[in-house]
N, C-alpha and C. Protein backbone atom coordinates (compact mmCIF):
# COMPACT_ATOMS: atom_id res chain seq x y z
N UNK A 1 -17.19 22.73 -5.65
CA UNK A 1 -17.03 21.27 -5.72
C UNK A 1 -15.57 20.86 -5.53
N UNK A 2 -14.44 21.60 -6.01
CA UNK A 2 -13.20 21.34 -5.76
C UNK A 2 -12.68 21.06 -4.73
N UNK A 3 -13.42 21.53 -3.67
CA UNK A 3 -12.77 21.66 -2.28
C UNK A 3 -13.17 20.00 -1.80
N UNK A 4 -14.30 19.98 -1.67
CA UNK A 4 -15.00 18.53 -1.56
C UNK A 4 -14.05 17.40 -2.21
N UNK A 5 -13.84 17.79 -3.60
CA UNK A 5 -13.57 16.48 -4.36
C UNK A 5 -12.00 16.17 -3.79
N UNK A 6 -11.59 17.56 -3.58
CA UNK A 6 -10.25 17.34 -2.90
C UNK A 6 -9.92 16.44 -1.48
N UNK A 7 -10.75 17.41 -0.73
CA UNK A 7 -10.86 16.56 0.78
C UNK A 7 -10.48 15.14 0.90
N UNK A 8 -12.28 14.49 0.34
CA UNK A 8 -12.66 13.45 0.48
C UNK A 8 -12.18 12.08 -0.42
N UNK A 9 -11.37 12.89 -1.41
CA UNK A 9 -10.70 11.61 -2.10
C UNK A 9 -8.95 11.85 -1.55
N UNK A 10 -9.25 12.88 -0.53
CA UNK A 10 -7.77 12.22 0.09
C UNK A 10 -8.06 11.70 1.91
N UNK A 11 -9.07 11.11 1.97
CA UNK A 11 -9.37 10.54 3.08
C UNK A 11 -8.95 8.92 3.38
N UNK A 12 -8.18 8.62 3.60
CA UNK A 12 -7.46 7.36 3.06
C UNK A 12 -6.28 6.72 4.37
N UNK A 13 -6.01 6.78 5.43
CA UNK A 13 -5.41 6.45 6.33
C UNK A 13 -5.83 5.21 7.07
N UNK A 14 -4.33 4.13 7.30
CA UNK A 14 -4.59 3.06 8.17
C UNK A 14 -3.43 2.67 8.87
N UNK A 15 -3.20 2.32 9.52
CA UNK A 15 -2.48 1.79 10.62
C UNK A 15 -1.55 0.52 9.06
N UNK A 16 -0.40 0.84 9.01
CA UNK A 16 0.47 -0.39 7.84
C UNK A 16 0.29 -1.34 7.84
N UNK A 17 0.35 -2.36 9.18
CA UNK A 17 0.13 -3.84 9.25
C UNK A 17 -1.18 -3.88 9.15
N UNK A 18 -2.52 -3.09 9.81
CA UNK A 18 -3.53 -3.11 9.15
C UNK A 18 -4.12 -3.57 7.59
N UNK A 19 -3.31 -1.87 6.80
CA UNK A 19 -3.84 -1.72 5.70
C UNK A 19 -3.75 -2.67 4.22
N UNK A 20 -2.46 -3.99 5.09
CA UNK A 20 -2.67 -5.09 4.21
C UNK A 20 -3.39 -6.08 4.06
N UNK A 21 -4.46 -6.37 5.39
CA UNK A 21 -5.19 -7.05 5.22
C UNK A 21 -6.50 -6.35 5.00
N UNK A 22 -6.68 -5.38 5.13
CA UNK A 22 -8.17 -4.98 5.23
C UNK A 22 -9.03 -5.15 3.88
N UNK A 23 -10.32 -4.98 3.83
CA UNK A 23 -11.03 -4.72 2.88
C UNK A 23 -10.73 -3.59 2.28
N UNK A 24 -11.20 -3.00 0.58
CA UNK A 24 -10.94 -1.66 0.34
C UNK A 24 -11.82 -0.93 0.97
N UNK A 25 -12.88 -1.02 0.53
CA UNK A 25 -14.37 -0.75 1.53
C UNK A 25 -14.48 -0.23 3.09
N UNK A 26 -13.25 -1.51 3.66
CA UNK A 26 -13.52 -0.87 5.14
C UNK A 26 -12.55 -0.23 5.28
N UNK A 27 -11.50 -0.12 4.65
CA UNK A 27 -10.39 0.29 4.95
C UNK A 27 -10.77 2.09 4.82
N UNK A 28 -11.51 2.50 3.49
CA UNK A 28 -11.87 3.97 3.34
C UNK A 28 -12.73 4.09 4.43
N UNK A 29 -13.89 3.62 4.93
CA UNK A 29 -14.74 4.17 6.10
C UNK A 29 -13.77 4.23 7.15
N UNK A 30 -12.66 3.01 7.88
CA UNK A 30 -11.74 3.47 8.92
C UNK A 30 -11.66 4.78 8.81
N UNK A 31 -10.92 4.70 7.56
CA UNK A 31 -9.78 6.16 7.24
C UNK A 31 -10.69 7.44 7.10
N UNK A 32 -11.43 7.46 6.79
CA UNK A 32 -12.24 9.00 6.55
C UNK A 32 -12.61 9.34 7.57
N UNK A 33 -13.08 8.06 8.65
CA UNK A 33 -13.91 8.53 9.65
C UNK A 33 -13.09 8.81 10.94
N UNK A 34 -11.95 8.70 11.28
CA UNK A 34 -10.20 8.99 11.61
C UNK A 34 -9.56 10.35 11.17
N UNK A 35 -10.21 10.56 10.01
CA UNK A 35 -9.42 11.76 9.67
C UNK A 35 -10.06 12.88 9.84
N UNK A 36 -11.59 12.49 9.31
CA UNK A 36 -12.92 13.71 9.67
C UNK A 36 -12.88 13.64 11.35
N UNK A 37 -12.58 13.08 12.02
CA UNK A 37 -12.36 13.64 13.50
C UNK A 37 -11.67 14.36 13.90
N UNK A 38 -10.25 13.95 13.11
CA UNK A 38 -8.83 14.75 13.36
C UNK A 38 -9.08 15.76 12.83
N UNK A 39 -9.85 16.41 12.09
CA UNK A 39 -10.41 17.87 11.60
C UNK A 39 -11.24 18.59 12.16
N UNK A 40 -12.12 17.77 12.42
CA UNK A 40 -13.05 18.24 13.50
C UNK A 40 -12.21 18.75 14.76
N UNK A 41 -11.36 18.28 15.44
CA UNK A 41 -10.97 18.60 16.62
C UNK A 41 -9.71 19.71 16.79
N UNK A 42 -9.10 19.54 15.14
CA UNK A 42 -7.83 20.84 15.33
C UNK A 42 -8.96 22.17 14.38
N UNK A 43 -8.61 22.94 15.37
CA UNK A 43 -8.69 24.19 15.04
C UNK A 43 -7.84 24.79 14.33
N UNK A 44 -6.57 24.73 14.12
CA UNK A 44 -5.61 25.68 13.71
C UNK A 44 -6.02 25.20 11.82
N UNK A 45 -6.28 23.95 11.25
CA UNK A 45 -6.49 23.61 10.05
C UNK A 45 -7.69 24.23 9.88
N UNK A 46 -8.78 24.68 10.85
CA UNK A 46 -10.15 24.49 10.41
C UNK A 46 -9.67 25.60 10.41
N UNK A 47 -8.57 26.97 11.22
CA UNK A 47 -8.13 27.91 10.65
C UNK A 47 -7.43 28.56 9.35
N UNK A 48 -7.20 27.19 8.85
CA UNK A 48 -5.99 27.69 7.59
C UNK A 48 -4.64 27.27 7.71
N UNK A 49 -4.21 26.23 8.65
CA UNK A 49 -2.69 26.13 9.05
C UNK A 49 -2.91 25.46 7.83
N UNK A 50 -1.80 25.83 6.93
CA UNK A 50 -1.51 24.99 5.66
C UNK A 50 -0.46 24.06 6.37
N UNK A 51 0.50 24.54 7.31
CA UNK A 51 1.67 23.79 7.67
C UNK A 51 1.52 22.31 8.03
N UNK A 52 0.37 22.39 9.05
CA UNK A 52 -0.29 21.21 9.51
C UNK A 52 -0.79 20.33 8.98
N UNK A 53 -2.03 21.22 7.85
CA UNK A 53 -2.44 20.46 6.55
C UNK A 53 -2.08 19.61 6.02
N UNK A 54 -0.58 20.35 4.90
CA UNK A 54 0.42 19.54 4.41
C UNK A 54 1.27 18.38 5.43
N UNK A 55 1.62 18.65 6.35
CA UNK A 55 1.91 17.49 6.86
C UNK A 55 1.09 16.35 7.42
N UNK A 56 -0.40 16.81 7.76
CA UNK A 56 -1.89 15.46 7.55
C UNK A 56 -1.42 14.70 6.02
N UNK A 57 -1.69 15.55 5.48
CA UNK A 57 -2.00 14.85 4.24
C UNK A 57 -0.62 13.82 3.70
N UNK A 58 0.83 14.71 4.22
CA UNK A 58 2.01 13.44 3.73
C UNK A 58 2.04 12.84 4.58
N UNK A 59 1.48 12.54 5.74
CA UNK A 59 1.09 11.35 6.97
C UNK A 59 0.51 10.20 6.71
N UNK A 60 -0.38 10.93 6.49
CA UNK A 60 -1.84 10.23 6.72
C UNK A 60 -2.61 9.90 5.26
N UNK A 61 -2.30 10.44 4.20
CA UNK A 61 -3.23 10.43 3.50
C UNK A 61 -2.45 9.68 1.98
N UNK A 62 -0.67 10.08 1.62
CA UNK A 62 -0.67 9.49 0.36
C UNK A 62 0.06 8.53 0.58
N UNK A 63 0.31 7.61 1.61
CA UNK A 63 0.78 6.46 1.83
C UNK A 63 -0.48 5.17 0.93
N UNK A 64 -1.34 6.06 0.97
CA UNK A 64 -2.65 4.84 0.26
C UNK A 64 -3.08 5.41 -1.43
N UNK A 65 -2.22 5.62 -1.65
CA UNK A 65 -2.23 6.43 -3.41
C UNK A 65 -1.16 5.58 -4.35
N UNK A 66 -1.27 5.30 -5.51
CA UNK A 66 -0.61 4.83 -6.15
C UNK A 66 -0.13 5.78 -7.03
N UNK A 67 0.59 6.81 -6.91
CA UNK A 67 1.02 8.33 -8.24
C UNK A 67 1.83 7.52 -9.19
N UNK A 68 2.50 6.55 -9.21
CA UNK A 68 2.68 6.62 -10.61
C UNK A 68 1.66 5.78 -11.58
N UNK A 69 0.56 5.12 -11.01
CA UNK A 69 -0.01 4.67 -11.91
C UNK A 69 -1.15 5.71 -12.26
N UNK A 70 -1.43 6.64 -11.46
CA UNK A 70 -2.27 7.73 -11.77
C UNK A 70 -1.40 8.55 -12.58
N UNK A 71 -0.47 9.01 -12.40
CA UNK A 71 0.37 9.89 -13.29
C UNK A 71 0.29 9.27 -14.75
N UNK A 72 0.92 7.86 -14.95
CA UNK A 72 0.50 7.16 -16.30
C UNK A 72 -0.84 7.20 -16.58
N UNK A 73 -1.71 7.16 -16.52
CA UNK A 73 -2.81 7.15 -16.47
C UNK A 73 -3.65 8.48 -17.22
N UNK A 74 -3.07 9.27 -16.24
CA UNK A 74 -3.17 11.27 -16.95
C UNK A 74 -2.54 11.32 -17.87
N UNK A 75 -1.22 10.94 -17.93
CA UNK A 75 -0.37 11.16 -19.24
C UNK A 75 -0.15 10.62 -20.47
N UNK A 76 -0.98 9.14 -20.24
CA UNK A 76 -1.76 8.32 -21.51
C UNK A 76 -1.02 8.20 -22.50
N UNK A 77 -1.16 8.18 -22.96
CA UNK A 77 -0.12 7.50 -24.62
C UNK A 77 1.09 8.21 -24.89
N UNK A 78 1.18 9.80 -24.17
CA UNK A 78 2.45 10.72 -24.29
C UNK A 78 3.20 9.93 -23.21
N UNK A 79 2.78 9.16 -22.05
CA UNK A 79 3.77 8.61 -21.34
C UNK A 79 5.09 7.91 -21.78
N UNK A 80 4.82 6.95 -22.96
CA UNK A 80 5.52 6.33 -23.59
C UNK A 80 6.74 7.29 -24.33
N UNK A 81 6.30 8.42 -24.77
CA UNK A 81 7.30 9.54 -25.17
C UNK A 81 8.49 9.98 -24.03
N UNK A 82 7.97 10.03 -22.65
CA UNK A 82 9.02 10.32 -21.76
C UNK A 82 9.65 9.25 -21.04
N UNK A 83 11.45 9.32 -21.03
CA UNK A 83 12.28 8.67 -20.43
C UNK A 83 11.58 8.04 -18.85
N UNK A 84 12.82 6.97 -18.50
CA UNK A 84 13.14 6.86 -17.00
C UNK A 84 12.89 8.57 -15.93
N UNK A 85 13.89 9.00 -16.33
CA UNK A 85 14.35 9.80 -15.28
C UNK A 85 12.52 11.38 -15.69
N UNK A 86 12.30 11.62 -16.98
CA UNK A 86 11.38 12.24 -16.43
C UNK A 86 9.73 11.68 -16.19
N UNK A 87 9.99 10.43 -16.17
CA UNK A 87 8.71 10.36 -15.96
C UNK A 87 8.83 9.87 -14.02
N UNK A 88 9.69 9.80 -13.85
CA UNK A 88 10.31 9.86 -12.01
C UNK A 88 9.80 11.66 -11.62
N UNK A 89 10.39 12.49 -12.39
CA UNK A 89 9.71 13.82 -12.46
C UNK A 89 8.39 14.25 -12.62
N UNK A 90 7.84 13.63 -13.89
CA UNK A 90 6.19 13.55 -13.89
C UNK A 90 5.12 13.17 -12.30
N UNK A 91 5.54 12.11 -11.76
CA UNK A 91 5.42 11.54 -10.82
C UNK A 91 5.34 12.09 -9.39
N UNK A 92 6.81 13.04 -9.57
CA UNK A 92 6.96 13.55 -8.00
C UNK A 92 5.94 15.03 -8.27
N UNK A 93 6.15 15.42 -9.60
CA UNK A 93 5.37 17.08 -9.48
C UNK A 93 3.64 16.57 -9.23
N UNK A 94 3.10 15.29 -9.75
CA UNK A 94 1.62 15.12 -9.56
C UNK A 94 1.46 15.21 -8.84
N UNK A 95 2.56 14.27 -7.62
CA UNK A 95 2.20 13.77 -6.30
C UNK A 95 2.31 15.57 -5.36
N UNK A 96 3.12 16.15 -6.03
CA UNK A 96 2.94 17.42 -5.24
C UNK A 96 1.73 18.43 -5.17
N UNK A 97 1.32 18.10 -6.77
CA UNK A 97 -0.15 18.97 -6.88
C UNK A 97 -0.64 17.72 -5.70
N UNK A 98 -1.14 16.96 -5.77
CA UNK A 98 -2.28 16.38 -4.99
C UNK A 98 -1.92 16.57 -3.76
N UNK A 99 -1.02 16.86 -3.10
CA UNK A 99 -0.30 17.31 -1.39
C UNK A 99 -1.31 19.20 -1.22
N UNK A 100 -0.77 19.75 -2.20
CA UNK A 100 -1.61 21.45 -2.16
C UNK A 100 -2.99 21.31 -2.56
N UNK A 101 -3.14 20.05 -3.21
CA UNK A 101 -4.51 19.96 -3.40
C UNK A 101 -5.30 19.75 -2.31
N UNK A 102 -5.28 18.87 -1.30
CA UNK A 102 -5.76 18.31 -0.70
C UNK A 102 -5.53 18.57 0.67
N UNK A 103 -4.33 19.78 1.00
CA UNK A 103 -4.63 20.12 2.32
C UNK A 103 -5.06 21.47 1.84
N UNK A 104 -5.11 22.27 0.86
CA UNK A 104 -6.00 23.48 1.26
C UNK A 104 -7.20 22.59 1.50
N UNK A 105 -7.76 21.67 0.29
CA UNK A 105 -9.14 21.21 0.93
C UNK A 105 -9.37 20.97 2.24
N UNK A 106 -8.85 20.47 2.93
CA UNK A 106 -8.32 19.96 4.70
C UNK A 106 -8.71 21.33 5.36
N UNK A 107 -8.35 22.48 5.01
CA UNK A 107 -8.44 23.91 5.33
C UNK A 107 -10.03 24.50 5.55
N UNK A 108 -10.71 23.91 4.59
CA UNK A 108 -12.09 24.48 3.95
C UNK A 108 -13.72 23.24 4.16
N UNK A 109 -12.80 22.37 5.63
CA UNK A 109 -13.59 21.35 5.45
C UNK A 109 -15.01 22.07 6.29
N UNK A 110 -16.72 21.69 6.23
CA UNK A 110 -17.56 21.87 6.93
C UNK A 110 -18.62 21.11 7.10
N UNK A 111 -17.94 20.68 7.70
CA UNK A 111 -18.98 19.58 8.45
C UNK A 111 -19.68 18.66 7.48
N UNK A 112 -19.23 18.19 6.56
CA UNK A 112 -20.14 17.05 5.50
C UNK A 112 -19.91 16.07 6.25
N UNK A 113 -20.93 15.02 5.67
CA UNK A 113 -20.75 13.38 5.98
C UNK A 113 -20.71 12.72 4.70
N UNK A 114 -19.87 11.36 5.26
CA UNK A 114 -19.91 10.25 4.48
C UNK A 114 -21.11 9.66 4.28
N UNK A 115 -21.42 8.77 3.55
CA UNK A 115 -22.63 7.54 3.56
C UNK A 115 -21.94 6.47 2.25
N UNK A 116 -21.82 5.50 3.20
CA UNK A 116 -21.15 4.53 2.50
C UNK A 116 -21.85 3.47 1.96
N UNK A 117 -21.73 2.93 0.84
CA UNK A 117 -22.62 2.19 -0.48
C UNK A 117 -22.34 0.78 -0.24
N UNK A 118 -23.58 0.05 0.08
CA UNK A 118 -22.94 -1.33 0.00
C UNK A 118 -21.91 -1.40 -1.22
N UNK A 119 -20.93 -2.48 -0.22
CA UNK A 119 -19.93 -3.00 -1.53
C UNK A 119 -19.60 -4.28 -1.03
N UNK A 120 -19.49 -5.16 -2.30
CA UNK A 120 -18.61 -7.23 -2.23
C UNK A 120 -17.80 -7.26 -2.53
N UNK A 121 -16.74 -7.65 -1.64
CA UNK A 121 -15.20 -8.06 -2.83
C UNK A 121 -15.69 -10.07 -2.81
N UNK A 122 -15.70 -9.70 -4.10
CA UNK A 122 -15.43 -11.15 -4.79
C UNK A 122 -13.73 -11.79 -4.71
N UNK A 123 -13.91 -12.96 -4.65
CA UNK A 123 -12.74 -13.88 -4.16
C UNK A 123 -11.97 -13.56 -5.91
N UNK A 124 -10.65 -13.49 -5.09
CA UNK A 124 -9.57 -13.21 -6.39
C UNK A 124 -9.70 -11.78 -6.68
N UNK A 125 -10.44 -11.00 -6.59
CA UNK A 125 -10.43 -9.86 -7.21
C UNK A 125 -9.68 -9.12 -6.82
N UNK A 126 -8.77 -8.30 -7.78
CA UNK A 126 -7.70 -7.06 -7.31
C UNK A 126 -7.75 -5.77 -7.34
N UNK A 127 -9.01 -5.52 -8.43
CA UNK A 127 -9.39 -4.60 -8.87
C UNK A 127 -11.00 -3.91 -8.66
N UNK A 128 -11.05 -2.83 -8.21
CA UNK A 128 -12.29 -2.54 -7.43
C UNK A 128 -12.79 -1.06 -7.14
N UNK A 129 -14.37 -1.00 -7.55
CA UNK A 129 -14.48 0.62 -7.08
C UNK A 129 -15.61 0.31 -5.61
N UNK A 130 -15.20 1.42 -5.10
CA UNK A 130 -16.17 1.55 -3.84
C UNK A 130 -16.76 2.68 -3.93
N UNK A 131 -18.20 3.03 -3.71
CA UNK A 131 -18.97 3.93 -3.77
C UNK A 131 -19.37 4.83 -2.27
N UNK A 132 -19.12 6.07 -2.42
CA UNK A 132 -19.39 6.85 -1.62
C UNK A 132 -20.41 8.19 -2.19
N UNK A 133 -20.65 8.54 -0.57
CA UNK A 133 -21.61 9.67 -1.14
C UNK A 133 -21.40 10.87 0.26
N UNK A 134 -20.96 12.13 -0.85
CA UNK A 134 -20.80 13.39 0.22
C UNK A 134 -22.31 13.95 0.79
N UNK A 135 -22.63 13.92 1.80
CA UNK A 135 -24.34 14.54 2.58
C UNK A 135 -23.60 15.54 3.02
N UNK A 136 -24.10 17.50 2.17
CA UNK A 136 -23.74 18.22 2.47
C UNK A 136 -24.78 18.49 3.87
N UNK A 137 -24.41 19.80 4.46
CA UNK A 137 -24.93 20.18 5.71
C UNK A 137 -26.24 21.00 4.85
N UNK A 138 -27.45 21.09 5.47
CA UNK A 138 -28.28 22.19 5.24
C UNK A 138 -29.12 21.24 3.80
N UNK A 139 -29.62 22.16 2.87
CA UNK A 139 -30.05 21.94 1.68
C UNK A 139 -29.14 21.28 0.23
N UNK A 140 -27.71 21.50 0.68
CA UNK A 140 -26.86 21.23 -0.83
C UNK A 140 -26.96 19.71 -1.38
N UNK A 141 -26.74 19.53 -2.42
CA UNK A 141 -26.94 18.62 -3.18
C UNK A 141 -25.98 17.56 -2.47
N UNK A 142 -25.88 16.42 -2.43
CA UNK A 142 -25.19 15.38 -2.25
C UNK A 142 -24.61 15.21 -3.65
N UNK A 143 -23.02 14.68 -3.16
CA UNK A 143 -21.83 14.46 -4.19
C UNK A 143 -21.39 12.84 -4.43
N UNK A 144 -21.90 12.43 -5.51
CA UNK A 144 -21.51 10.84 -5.98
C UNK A 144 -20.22 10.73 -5.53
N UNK A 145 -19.40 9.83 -4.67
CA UNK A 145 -17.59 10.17 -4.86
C UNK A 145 -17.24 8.46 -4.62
N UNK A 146 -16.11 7.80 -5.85
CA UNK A 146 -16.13 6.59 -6.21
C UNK A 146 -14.44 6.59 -6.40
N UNK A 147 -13.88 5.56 -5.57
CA UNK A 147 -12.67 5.25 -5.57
C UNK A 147 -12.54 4.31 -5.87
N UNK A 148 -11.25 3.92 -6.86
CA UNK A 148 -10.75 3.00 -7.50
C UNK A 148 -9.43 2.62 -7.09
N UNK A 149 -9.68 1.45 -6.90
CA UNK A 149 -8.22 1.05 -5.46
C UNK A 149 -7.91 -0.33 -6.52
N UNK A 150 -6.50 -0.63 -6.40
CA UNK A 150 -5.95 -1.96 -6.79
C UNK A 150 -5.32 -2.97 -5.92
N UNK A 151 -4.95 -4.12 -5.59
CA UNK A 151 -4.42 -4.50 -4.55
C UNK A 151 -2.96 -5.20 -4.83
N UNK A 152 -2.30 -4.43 -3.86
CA UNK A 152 -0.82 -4.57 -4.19
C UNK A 152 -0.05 -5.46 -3.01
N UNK A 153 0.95 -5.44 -2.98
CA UNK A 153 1.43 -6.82 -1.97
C UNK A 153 1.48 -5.66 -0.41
N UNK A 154 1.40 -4.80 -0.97
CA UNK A 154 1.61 -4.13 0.60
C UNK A 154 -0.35 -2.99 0.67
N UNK A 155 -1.04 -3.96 0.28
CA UNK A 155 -2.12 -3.83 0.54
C UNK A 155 -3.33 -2.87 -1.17
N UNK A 156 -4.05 -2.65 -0.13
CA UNK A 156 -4.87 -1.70 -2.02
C UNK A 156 -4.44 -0.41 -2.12
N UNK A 157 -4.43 -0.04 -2.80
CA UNK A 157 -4.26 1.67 -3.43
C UNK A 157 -4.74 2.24 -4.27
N UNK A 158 -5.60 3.47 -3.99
CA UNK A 158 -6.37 4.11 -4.69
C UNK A 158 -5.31 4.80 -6.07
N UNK A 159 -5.91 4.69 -7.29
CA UNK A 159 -5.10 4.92 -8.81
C UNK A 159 -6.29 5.73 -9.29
N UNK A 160 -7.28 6.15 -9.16
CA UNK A 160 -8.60 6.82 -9.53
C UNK A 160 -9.29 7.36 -8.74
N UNK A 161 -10.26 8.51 -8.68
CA UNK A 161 -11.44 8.79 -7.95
C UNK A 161 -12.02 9.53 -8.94
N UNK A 162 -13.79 9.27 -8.60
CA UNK A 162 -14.55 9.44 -9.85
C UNK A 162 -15.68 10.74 -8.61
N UNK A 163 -15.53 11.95 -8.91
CA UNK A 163 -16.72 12.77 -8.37
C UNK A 163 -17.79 13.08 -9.56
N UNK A 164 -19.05 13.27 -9.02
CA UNK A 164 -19.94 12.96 -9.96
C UNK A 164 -19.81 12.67 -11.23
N UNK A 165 -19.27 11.35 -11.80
CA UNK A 165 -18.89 11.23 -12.72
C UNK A 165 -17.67 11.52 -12.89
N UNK A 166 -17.05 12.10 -12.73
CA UNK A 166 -15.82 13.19 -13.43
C UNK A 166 -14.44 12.24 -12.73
N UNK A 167 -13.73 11.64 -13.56
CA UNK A 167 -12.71 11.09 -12.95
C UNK A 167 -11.03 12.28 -12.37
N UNK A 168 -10.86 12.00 -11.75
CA UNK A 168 -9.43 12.74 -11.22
C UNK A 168 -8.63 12.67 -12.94
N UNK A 169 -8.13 11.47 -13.10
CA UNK A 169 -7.53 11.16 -14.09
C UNK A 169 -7.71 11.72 -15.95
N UNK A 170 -9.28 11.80 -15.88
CA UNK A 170 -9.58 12.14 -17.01
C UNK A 170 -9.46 13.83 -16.81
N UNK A 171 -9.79 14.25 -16.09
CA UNK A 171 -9.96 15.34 -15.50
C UNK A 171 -8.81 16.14 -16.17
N UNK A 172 -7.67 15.33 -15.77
CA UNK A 172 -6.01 15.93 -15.79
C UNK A 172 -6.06 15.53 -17.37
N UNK A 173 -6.10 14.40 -17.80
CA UNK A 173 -5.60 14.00 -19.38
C UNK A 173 -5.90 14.98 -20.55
N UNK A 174 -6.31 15.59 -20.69
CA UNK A 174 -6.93 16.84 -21.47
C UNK A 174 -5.95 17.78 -21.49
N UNK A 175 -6.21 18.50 -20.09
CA UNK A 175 -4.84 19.72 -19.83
C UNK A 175 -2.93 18.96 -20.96
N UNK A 176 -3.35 17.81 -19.91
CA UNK A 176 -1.88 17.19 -19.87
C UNK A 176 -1.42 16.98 -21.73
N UNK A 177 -1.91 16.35 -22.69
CA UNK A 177 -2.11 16.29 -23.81
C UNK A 177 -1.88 17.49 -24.72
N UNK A 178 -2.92 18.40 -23.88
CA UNK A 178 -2.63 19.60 -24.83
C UNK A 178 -1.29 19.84 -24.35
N UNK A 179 -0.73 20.25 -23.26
CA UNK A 179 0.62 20.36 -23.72
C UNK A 179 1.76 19.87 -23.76
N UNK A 180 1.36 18.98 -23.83
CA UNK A 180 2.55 17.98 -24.44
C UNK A 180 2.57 17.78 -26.11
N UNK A 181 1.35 18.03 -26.64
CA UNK A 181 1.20 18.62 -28.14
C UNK A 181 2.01 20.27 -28.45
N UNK A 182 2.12 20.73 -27.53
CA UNK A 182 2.52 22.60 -27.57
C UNK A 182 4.12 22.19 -27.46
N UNK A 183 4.52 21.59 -26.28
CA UNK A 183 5.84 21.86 -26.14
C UNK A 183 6.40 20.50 -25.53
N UNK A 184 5.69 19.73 -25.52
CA UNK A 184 6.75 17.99 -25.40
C UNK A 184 6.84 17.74 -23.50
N UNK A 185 7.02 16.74 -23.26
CA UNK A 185 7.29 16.18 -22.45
C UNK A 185 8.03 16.97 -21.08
N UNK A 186 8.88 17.30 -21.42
CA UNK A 186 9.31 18.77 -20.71
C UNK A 186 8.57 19.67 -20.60
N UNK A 187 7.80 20.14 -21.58
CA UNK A 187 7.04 21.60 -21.10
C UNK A 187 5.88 20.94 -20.63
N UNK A 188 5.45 19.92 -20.21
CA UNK A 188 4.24 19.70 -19.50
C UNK A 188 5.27 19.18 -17.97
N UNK A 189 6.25 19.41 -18.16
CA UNK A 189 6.96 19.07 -16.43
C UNK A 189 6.91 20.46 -16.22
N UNK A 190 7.30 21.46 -16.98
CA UNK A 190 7.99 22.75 -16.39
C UNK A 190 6.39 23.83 -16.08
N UNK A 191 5.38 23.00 -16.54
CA UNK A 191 3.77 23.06 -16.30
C UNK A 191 3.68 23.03 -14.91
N UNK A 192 4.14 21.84 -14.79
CA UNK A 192 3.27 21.37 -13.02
C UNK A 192 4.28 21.98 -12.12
N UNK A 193 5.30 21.93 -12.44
CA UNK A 193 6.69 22.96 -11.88
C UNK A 193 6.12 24.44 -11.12
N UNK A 194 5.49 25.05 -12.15
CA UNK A 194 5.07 25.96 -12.45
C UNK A 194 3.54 26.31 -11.46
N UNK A 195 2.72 25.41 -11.63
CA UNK A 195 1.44 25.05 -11.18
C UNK A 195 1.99 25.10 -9.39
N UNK A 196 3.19 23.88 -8.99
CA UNK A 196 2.98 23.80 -7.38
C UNK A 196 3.84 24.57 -7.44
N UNK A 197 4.61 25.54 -7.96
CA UNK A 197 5.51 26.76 -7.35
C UNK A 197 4.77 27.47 -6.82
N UNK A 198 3.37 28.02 -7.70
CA UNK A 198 2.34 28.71 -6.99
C UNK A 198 1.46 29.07 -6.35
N UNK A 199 1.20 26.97 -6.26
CA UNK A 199 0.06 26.95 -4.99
C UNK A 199 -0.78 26.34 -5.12
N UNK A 200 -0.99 26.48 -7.07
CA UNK A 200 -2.05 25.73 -7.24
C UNK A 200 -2.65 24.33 -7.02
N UNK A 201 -4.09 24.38 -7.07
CA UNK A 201 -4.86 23.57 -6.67
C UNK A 201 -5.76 22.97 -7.83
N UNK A 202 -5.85 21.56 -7.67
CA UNK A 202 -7.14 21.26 -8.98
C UNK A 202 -8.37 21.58 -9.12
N UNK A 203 -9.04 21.46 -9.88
CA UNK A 203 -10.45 21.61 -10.08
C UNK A 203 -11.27 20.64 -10.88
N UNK A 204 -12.61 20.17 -10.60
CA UNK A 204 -13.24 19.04 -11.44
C UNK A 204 -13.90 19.97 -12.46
N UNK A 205 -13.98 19.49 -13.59
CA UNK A 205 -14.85 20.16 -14.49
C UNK A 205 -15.80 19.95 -14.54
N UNK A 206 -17.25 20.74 -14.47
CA UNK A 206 -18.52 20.79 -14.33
C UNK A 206 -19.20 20.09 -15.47
């Protein structure tokens, strides 16, 4: 499921002057269905080029992410414990897990489809989830996948994604808590430090 949840909640690309007017709604079908081509057609990713990967994904993919309100978000009430300058740190190490996160996924993609959920934006509204659904190839189960976008002056940005249930955010708040209970604010930086020195990648909990 990791690989999936990774992929497809970093499917998110639009053209800038676009991506301020668009719907959130249409803006993710543009973008997924733009990017699942651009995968489809390079080989060297469907080989493993991490190089390429990583640079899809800081292209194309976290220009439409909001990391520090996801980072606050994971880091929940200990946020308030860390300064200016490390929670600028908190911030850049998330945004780095979700870069290794999301192009190994890029690496491991096969052939799934989207199917996109009716959705209304109501007048005034800033705040919004859009519903998607992963159609694996063959017999596998189809994957609930629900993004939570806000709208900012330079358009919406995803701050959440919910795979079957399981939010990105909550996902992380657990890990993150416990150690910041063990060793403070710092040792949950010298954590993720630690985490993208090596490569690692997230996982949803079952």
């Amino acid at each position: 499921m990791k690989s999936l949840f990774a992929f497809f909640s970093g499917l998110l690309i639009a053209a800038t002057a676009m991506a301020q007017d668009i719907a959130p709604d249409a803006l993710i079908k543009t973008v997924s269905e733009e990017v699942l081509d651009i995968v489809r057609k390079d080989k060297d990713i469907q080989s493993g080029n991490t190089k390429k990967a990583i640079d899809l994904v800081e292209a194309k993919v976290l220009p439409h992410f909001n990391f520090t309100r996801m980072t606050q978000l994971a880091v929940a009430r200990n946020w308030r414990q860390a300064n200016a300058a490390q929670q600028q740190v908190l911030t850049n190490e998330f945004r780095l897990l979700m870069v290794r996160t999301y192009s190994k996924a890029l690496t491991e993609y096969k052939n799934q489809t989207i199917n996109y959920k009716p959705f209304t934006l109501k007048p005034g509204e800033t705040d919004v989830r859009v519903r998607t659904e992963i159609k694996q190839a063959g017999a596998g189960k189809n994957i609930e996948l629900d993004y939570f976008l806000e709208k900012q002056g330079n358009g919406w940005k995803v701050y959440d994604i919910e795979v079957g249930g399981v939010s990105l955010v909550t996902n992380y708040r657990e890990s993150f808590a416990t150690e910041v209970g063990k060793t403070g604010i710092d040792g949950l930086i010298k954590s993720l430090q630690a985490k993208n020195k090596s490569g690692e990648a997230t996982s949803v909990k079952k």
